[in-house]
N, C-alpha and C. Protein backbone atom coordinates (compact mmCIF):
# COMPACT_ATOMS: atom_id res chain seq x y z
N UNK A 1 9.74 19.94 38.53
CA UNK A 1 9.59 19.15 37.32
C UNK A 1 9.96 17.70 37.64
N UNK A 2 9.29 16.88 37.17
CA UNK A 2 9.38 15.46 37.70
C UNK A 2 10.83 15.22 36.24
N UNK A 3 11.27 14.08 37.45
CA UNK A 3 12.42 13.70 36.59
C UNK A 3 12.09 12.06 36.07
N UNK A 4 12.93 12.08 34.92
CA UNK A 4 12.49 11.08 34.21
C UNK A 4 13.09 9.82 34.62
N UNK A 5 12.98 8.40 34.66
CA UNK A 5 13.32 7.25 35.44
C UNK A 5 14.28 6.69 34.25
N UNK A 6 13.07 5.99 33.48
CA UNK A 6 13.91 5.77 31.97
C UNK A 6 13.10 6.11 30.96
N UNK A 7 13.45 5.61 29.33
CA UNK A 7 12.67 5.88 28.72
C UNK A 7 12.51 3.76 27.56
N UNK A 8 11.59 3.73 27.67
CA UNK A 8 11.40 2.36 26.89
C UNK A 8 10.74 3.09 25.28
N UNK A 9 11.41 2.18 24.62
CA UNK A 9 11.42 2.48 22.87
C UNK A 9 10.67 1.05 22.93
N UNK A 10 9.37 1.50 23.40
CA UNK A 10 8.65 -0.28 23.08
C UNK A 10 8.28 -0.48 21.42
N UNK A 11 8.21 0.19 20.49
CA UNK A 11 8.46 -0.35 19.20
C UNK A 11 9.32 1.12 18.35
N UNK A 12 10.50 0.19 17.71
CA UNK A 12 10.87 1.52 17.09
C UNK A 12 11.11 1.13 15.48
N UNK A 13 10.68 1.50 14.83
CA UNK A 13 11.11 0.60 13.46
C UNK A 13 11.18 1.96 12.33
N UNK A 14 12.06 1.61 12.09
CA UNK A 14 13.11 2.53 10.50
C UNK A 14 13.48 1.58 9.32
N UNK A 15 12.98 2.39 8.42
CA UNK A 15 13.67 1.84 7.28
C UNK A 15 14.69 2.68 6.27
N UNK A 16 15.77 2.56 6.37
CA UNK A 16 16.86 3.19 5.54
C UNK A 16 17.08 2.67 4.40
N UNK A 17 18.09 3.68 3.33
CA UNK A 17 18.60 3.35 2.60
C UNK A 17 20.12 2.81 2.81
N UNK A 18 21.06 2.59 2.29
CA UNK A 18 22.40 2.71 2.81
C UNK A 18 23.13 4.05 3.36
N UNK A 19 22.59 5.01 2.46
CA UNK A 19 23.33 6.43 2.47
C UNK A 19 22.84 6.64 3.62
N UNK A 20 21.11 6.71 4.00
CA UNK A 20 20.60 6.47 5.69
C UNK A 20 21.07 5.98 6.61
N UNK A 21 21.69 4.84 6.53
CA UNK A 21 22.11 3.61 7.68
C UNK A 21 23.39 4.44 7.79
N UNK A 22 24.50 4.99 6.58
CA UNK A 22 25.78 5.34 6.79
C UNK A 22 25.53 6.78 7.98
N UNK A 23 24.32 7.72 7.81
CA UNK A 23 24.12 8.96 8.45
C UNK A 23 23.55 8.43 9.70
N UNK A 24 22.82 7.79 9.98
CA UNK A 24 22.54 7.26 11.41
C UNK A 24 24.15 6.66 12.22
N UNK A 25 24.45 5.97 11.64
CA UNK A 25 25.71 5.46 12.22
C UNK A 25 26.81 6.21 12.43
N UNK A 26 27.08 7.58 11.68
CA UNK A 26 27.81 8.61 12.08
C UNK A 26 27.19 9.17 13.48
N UNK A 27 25.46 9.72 12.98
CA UNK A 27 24.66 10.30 14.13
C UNK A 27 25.20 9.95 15.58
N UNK A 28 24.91 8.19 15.78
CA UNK A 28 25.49 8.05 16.97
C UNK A 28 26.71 7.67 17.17
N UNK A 29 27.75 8.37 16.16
CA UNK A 29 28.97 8.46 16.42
C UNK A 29 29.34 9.76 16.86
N UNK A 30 28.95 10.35 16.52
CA UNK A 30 29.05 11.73 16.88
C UNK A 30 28.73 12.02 18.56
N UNK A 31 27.05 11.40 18.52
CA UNK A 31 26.79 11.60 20.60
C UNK A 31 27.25 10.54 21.26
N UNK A 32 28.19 9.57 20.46
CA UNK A 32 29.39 9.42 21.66
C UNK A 32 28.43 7.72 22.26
N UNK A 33 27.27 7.37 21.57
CA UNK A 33 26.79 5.94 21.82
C UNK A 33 26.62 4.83 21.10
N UNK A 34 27.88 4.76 20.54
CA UNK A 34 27.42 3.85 19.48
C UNK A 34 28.81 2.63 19.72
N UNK A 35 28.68 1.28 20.11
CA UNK A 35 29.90 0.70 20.82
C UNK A 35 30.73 -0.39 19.49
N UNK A 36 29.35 -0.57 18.32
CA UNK A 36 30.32 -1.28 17.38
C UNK A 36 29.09 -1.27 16.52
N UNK A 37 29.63 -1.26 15.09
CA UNK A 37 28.45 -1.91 14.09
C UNK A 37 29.18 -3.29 13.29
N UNK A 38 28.23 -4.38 13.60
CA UNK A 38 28.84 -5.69 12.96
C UNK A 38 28.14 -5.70 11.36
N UNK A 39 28.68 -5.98 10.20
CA UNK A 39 28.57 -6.64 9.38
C UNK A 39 28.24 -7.82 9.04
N UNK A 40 26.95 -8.68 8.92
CA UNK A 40 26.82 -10.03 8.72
C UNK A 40 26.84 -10.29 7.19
N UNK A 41 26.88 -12.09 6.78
CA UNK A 41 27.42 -12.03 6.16
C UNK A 41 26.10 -11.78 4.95
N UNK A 42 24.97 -12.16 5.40
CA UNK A 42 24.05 -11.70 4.82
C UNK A 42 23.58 -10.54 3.87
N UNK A 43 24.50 -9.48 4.64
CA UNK A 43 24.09 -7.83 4.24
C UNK A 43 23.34 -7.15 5.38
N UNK A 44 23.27 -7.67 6.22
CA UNK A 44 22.06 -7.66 7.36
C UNK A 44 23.50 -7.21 8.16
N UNK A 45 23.08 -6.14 9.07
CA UNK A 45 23.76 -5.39 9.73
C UNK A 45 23.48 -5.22 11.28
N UNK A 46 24.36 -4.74 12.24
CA UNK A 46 24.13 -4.65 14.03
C UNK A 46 24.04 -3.67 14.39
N UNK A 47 23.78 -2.91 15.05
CA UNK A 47 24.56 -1.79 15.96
C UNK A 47 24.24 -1.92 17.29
N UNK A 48 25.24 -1.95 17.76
CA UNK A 48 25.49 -2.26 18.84
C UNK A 48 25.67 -0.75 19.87
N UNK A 49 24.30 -0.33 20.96
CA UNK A 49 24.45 0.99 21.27
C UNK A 49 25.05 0.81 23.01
N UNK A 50 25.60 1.53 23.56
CA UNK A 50 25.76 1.22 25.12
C UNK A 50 25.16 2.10 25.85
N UNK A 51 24.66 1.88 27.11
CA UNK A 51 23.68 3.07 27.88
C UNK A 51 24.64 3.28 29.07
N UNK A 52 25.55 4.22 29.06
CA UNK A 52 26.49 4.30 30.39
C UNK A 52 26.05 4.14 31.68
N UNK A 53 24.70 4.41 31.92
CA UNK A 53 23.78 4.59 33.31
C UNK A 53 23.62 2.95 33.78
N UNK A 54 23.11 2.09 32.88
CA UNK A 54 22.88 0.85 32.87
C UNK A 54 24.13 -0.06 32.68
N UNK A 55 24.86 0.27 32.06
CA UNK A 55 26.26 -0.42 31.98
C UNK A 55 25.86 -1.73 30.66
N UNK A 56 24.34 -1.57 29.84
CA UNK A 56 23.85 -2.60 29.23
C UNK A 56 24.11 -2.76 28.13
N UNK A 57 24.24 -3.35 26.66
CA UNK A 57 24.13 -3.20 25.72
C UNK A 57 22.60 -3.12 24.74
N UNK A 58 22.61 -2.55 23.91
CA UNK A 58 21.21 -2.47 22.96
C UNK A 58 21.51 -2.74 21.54
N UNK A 59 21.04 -3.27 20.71
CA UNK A 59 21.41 -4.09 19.64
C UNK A 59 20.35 -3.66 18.73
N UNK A 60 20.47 -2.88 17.99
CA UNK A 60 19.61 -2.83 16.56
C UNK A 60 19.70 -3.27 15.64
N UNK A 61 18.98 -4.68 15.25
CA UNK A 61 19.15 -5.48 13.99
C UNK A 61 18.66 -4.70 12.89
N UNK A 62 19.08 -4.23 11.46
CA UNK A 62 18.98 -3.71 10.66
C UNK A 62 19.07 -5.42 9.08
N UNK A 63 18.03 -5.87 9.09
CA UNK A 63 17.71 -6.65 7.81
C UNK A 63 17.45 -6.11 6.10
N UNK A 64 18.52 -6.97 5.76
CA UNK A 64 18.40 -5.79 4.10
C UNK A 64 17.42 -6.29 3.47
N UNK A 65 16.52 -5.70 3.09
CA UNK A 65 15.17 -6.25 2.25
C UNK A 65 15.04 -5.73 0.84
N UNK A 66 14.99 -5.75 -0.25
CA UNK A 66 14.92 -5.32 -1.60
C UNK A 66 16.09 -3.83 -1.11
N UNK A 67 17.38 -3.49 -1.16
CA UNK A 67 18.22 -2.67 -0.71
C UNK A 67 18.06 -1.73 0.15
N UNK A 68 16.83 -2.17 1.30
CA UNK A 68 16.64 -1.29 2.02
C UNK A 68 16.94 -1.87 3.36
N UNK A 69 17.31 -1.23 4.39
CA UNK A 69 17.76 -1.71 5.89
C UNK A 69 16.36 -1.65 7.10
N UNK A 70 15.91 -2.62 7.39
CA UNK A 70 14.64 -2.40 7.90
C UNK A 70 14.87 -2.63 9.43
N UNK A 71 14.66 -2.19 10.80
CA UNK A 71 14.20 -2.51 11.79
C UNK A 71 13.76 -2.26 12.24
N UNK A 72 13.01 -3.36 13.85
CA UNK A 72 11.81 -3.12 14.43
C UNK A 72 12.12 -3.58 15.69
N UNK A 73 12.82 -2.75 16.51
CA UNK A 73 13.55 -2.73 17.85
C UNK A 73 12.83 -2.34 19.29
N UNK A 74 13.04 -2.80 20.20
CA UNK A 74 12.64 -2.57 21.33
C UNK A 74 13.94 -2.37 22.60
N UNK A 75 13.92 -1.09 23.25
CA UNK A 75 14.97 -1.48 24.27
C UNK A 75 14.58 -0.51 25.56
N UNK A 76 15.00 -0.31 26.57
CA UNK A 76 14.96 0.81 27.84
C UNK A 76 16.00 1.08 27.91
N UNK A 77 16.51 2.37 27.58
CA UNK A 77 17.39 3.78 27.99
C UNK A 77 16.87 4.24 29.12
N UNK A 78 18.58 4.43 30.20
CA UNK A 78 18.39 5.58 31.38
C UNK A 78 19.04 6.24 30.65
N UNK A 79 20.28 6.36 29.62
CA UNK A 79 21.25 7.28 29.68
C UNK A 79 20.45 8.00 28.85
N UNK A 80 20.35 9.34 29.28
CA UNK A 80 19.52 10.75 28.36
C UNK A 80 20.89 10.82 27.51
N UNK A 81 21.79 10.64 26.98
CA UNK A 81 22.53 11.41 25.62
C UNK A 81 22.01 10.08 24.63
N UNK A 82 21.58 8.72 25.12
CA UNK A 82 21.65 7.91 23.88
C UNK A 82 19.79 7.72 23.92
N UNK A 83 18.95 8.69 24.90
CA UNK A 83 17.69 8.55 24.69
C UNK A 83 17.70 9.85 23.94
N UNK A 84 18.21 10.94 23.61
CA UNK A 84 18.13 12.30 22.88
C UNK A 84 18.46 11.25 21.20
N UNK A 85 19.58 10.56 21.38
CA UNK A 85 20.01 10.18 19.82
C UNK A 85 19.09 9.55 19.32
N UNK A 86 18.41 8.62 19.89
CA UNK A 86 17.40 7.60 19.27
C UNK A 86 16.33 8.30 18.95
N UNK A 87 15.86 9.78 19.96
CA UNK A 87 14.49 10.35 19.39
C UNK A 87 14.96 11.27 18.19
N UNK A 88 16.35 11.21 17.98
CA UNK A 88 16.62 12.15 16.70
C UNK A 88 16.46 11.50 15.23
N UNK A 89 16.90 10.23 15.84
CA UNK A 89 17.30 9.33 14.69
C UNK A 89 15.48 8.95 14.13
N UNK A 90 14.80 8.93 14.86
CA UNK A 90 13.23 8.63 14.53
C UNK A 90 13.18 9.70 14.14
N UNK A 91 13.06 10.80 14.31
CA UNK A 91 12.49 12.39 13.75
C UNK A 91 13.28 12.19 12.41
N UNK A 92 14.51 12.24 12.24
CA UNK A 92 15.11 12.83 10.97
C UNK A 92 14.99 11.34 10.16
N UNK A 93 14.99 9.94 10.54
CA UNK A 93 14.54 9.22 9.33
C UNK A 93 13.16 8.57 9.04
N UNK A 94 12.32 9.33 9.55
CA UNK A 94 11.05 9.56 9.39
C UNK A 94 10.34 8.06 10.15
N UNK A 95 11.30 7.42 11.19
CA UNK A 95 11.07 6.42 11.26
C UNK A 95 9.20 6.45 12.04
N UNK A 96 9.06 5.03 12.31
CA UNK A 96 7.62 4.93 13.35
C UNK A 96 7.91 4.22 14.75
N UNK A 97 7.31 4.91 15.74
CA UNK A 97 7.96 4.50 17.10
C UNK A 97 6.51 4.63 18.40
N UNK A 98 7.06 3.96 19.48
CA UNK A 98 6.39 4.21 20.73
C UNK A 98 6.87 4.00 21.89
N UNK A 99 6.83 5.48 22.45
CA UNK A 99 8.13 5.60 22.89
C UNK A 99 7.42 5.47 24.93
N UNK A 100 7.35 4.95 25.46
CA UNK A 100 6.89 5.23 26.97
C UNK A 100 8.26 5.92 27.58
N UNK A 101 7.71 7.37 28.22
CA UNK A 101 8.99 7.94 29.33
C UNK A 101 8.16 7.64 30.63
N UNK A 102 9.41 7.10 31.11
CA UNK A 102 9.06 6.81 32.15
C UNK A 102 9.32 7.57 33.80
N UNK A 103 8.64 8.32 34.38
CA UNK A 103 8.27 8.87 35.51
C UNK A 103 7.81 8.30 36.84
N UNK A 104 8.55 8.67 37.99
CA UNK A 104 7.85 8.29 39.14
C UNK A 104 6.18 8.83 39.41
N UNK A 105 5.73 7.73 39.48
CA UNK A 105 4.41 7.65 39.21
C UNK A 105 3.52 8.14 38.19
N UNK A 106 3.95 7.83 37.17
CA UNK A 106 2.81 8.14 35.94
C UNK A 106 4.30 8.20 34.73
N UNK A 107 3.48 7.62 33.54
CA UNK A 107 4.52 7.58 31.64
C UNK A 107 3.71 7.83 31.31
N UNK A 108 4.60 8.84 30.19
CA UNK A 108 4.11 9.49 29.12
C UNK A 108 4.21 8.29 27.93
N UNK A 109 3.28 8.39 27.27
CA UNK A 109 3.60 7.66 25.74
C UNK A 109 3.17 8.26 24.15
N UNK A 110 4.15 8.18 24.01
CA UNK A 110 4.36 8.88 22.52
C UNK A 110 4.45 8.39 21.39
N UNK A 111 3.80 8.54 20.40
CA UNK A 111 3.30 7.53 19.61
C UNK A 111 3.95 8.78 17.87
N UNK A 112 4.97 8.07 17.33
CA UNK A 112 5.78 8.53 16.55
C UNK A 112 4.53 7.94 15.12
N UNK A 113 4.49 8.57 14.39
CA UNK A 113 4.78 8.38 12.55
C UNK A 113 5.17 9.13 11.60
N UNK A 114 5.70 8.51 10.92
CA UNK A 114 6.88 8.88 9.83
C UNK A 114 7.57 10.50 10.78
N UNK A 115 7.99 10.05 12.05
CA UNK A 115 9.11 10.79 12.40
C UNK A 115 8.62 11.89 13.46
N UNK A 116 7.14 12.22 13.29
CA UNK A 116 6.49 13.16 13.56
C UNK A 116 5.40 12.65 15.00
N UNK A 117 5.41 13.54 16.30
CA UNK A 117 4.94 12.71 17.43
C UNK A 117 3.40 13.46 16.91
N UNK A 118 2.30 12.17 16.48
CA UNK A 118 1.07 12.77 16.34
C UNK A 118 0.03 12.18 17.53
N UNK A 119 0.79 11.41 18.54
CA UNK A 119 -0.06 11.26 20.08
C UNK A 119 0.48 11.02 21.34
N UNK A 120 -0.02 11.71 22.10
CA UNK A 120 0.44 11.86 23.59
C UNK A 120 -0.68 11.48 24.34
N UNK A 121 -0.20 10.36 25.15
CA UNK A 121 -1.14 9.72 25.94
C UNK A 121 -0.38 9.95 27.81
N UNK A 122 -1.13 10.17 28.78
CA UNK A 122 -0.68 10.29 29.84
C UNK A 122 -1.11 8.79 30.32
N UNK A 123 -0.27 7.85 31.18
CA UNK A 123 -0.64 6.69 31.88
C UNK A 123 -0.60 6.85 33.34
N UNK A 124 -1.54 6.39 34.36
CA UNK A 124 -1.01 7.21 35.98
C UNK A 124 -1.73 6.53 36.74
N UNK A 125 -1.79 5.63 37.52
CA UNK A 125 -2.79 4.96 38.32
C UNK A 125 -3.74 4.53 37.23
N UNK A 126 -3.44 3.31 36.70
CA UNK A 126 -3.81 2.58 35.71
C UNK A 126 -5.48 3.13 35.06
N UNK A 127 -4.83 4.51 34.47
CA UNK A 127 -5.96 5.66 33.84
C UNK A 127 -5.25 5.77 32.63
N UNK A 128 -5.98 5.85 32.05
CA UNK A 128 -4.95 6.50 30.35
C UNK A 128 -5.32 7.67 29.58
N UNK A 129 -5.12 9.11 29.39
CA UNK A 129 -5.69 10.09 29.21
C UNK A 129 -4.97 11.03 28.33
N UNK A 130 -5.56 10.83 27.19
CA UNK A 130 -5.00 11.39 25.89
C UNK A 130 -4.72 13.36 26.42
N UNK A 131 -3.62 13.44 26.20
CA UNK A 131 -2.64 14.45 26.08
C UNK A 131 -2.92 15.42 24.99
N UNK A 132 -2.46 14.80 23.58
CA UNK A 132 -2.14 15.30 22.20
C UNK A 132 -2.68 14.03 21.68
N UNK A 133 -3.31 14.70 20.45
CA UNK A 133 -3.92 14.45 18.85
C UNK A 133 -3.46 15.32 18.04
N UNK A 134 -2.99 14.82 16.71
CA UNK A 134 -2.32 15.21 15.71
C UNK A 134 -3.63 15.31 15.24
N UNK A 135 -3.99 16.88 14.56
CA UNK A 135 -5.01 16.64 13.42
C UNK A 135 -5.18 16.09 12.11
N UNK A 136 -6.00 15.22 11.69
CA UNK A 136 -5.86 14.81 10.11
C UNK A 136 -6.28 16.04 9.29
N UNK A 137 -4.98 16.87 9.12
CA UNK A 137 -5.76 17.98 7.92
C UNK A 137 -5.95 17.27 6.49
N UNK A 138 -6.06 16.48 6.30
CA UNK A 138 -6.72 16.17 4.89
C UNK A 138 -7.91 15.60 5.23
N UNK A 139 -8.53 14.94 6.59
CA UNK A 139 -9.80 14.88 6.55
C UNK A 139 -10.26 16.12 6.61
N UNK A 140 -9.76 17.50 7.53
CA UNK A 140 -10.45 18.26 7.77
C UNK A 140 -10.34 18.82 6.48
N UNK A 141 -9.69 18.13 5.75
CA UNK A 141 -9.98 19.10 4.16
C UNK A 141 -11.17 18.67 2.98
N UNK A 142 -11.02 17.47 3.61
CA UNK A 142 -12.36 16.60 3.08
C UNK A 142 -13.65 17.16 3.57
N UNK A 143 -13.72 17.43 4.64
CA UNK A 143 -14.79 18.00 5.31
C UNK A 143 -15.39 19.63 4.57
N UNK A 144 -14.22 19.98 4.84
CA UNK A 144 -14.53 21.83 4.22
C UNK A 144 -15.27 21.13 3.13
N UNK A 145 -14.34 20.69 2.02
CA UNK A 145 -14.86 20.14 0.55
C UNK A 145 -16.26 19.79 0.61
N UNK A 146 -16.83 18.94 1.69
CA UNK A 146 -18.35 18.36 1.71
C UNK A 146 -19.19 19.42 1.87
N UNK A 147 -18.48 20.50 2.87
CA UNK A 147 -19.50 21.07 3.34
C UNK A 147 -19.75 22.25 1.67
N UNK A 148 -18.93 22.47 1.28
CA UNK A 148 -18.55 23.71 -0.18
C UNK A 148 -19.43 22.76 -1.12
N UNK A 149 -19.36 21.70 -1.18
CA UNK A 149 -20.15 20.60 -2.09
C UNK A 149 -21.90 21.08 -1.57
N UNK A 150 -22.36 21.16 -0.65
CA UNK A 150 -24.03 21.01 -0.46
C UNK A 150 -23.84 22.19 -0.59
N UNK A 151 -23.31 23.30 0.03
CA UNK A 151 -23.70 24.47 -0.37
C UNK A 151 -24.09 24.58 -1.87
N UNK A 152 -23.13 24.69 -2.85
CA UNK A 152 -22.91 24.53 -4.00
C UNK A 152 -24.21 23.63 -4.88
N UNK A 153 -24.67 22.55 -4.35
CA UNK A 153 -25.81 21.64 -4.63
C UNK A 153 -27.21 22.63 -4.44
N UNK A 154 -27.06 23.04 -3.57
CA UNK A 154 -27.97 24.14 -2.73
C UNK A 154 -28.67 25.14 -3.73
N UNK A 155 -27.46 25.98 -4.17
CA UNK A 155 -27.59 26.91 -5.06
C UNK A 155 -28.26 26.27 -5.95
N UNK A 156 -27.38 25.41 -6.69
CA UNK A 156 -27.99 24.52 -8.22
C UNK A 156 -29.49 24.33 -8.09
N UNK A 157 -29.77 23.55 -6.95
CA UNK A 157 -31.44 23.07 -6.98
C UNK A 157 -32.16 24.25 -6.95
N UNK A 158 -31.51 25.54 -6.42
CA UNK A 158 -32.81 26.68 -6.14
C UNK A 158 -33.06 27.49 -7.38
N UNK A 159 -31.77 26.80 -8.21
CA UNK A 159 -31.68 27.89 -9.20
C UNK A 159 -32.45 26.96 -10.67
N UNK A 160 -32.56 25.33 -10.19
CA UNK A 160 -33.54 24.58 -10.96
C UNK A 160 -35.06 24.83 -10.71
N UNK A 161 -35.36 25.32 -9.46
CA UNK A 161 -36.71 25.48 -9.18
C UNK A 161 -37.02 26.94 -9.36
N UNK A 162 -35.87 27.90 -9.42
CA UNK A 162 -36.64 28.94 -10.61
C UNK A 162 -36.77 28.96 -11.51
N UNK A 163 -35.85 28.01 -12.29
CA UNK A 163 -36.28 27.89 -13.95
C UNK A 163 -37.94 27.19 -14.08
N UNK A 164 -37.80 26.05 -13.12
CA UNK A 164 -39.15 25.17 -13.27
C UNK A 164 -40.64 26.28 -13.23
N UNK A 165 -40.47 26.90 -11.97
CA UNK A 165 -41.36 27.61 -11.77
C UNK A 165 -41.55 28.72 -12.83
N UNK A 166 -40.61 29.11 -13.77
CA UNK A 166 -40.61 29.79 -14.71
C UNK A 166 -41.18 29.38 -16.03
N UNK A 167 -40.88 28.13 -16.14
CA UNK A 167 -41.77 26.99 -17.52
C UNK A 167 -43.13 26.78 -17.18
N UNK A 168 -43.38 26.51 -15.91
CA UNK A 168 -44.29 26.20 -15.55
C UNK A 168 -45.69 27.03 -15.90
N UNK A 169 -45.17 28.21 -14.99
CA UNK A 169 -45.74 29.96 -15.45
C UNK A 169 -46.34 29.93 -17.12
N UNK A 170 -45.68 29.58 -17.74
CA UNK A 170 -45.20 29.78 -19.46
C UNK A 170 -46.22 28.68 -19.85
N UNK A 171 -45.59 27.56 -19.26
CA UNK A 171 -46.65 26.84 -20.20
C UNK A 171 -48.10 26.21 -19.98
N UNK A 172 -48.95 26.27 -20.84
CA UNK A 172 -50.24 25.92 -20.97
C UNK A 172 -50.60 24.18 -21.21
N UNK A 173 -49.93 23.50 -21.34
CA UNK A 173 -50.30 22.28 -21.35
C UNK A 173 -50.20 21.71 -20.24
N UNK A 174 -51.50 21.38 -19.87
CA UNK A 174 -51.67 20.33 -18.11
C UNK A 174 -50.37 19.17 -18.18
N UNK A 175 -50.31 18.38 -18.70
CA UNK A 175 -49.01 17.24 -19.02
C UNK A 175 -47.82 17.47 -18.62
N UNK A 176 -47.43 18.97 -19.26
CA UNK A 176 -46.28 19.84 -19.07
C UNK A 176 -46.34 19.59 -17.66
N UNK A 177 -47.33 20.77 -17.27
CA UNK A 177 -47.28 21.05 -15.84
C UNK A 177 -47.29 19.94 -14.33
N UNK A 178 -47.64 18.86 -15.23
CA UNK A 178 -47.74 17.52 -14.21
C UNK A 178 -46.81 17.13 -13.65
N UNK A 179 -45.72 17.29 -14.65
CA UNK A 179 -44.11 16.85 -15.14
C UNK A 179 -43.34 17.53 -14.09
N UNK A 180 -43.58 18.73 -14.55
CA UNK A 180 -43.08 20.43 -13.87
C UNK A 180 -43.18 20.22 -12.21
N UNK A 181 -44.36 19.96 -12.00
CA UNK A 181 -44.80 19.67 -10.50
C UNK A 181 -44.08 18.24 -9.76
N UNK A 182 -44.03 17.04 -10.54
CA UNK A 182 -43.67 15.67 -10.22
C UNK A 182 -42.07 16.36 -9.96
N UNK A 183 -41.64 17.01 -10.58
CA UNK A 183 -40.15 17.59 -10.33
C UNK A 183 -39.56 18.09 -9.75
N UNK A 184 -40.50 19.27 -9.31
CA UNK A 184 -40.79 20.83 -8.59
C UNK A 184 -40.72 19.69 -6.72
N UNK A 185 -41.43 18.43 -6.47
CA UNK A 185 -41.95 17.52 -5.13
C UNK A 185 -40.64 17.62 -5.24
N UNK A 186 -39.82 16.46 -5.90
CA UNK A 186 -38.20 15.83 -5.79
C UNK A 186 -37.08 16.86 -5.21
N UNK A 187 -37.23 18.32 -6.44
CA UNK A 187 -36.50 18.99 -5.87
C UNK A 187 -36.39 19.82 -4.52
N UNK A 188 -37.40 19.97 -4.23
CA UNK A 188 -37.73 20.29 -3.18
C UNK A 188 -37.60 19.25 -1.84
N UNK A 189 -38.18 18.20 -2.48
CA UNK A 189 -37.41 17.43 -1.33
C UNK A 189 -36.19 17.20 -0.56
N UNK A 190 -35.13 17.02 -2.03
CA UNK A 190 -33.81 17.40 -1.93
C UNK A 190 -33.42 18.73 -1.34
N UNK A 191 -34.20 19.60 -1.77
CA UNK A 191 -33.54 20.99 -1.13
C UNK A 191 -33.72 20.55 0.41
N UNK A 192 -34.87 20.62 1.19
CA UNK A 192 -35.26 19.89 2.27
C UNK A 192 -34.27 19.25 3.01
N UNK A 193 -33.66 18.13 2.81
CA UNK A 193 -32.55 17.06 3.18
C UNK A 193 -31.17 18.16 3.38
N UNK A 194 -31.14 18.81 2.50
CA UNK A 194 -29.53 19.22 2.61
C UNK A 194 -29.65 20.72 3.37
N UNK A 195 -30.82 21.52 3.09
CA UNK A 195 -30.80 22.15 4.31
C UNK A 195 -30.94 21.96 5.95
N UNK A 196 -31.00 20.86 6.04
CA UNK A 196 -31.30 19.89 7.52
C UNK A 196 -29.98 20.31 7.94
């Protein structure tokens, strides 16, 4: 199994509430990476994370916007306990991220929304080769729907061109029947198109 080099959080952006910002800031109190959170005087907040491997600091500006804590961070983790916290902290606050792990010779990149990894891209000798796709089940629900829709249309028109053909039968006035026929082309045409 190839081992991992580092991992770069080339965009990571969360938006909390306070009660959020207070549970993240326990989060990485708890795995042991979290080296200070500053208070500005703004309302606008720090956290300050440390990567033991790197000896570096990482700084997540958190800006208060209508009472919400917003950021949009970038950093490279070697240390795996504070690259496990950051992919937790995206999963459980539904944040949006992109995450490159990085491997001797070839990164993975992972492409977070609202918390959830919906793409995996392989990078490797400057090739790029999709991994994972998240399906859109509400297009594919749109789709079923279209397809239940012509069926459904289907029926209706065949069941207009037995009535027609049934008036038609019935009635004796040429005019009628002109009508009947000018109708009988259309629908049929239509039937035509959607059975294609």
């Amino acid at each position: 199994m190839a081992k991992r080099l580092a991992t770069e959080y080339v965009k990571t952006c969360l938006r909390l509430s306070e009660s959020e910002l207070n549970s993240l800031i326990e989060l990485m109190a708890k795995r042991q990476v979290i080296e200070k959170v500053k208070v500005l005087e703004n309302g606008n907040q720090e956290i300050v994370f440390h990567d033991d491997d790197t000896g570096s600091q990482i700084v997540f500006s958190f800006e208060r916007i209508h009472g919400k804590y917003m950021t949009c961070s970038t950093c490279k983790v070697v240390n795996r306990n504070l690259t496990d916290a950051l992919r937790q902290a995206v999963a459980r606050f539904k944040g949006d991220a992109v995450v490159h792990r990085v491997y001797e010779g070839f990164t993975m990149i992972y492409t977070y929304e609202n918390g959830a990894v919906v793409k995996i891209d392989e990078w490797q000798n400057g090739i790029l080769k999709n991994v994972y796709q998240q399906r859109n089940t509400l297009d594919s629900l749109e789709q079923t729907f279209c397809i239940n829709y012509v069926e459904e249309e289907i029926r209706r028109i065949r069941l207009q061109i037995d009535e027609m053909l049934d008036w038609r039968l019935t009635s004796g006035d040429q005019s009628i029947r002109e009508h009947i026929d000018r109708q009988l082309t259309k629908l049929t045409h239509r039937l035509f198109v959607l059975e294609a």
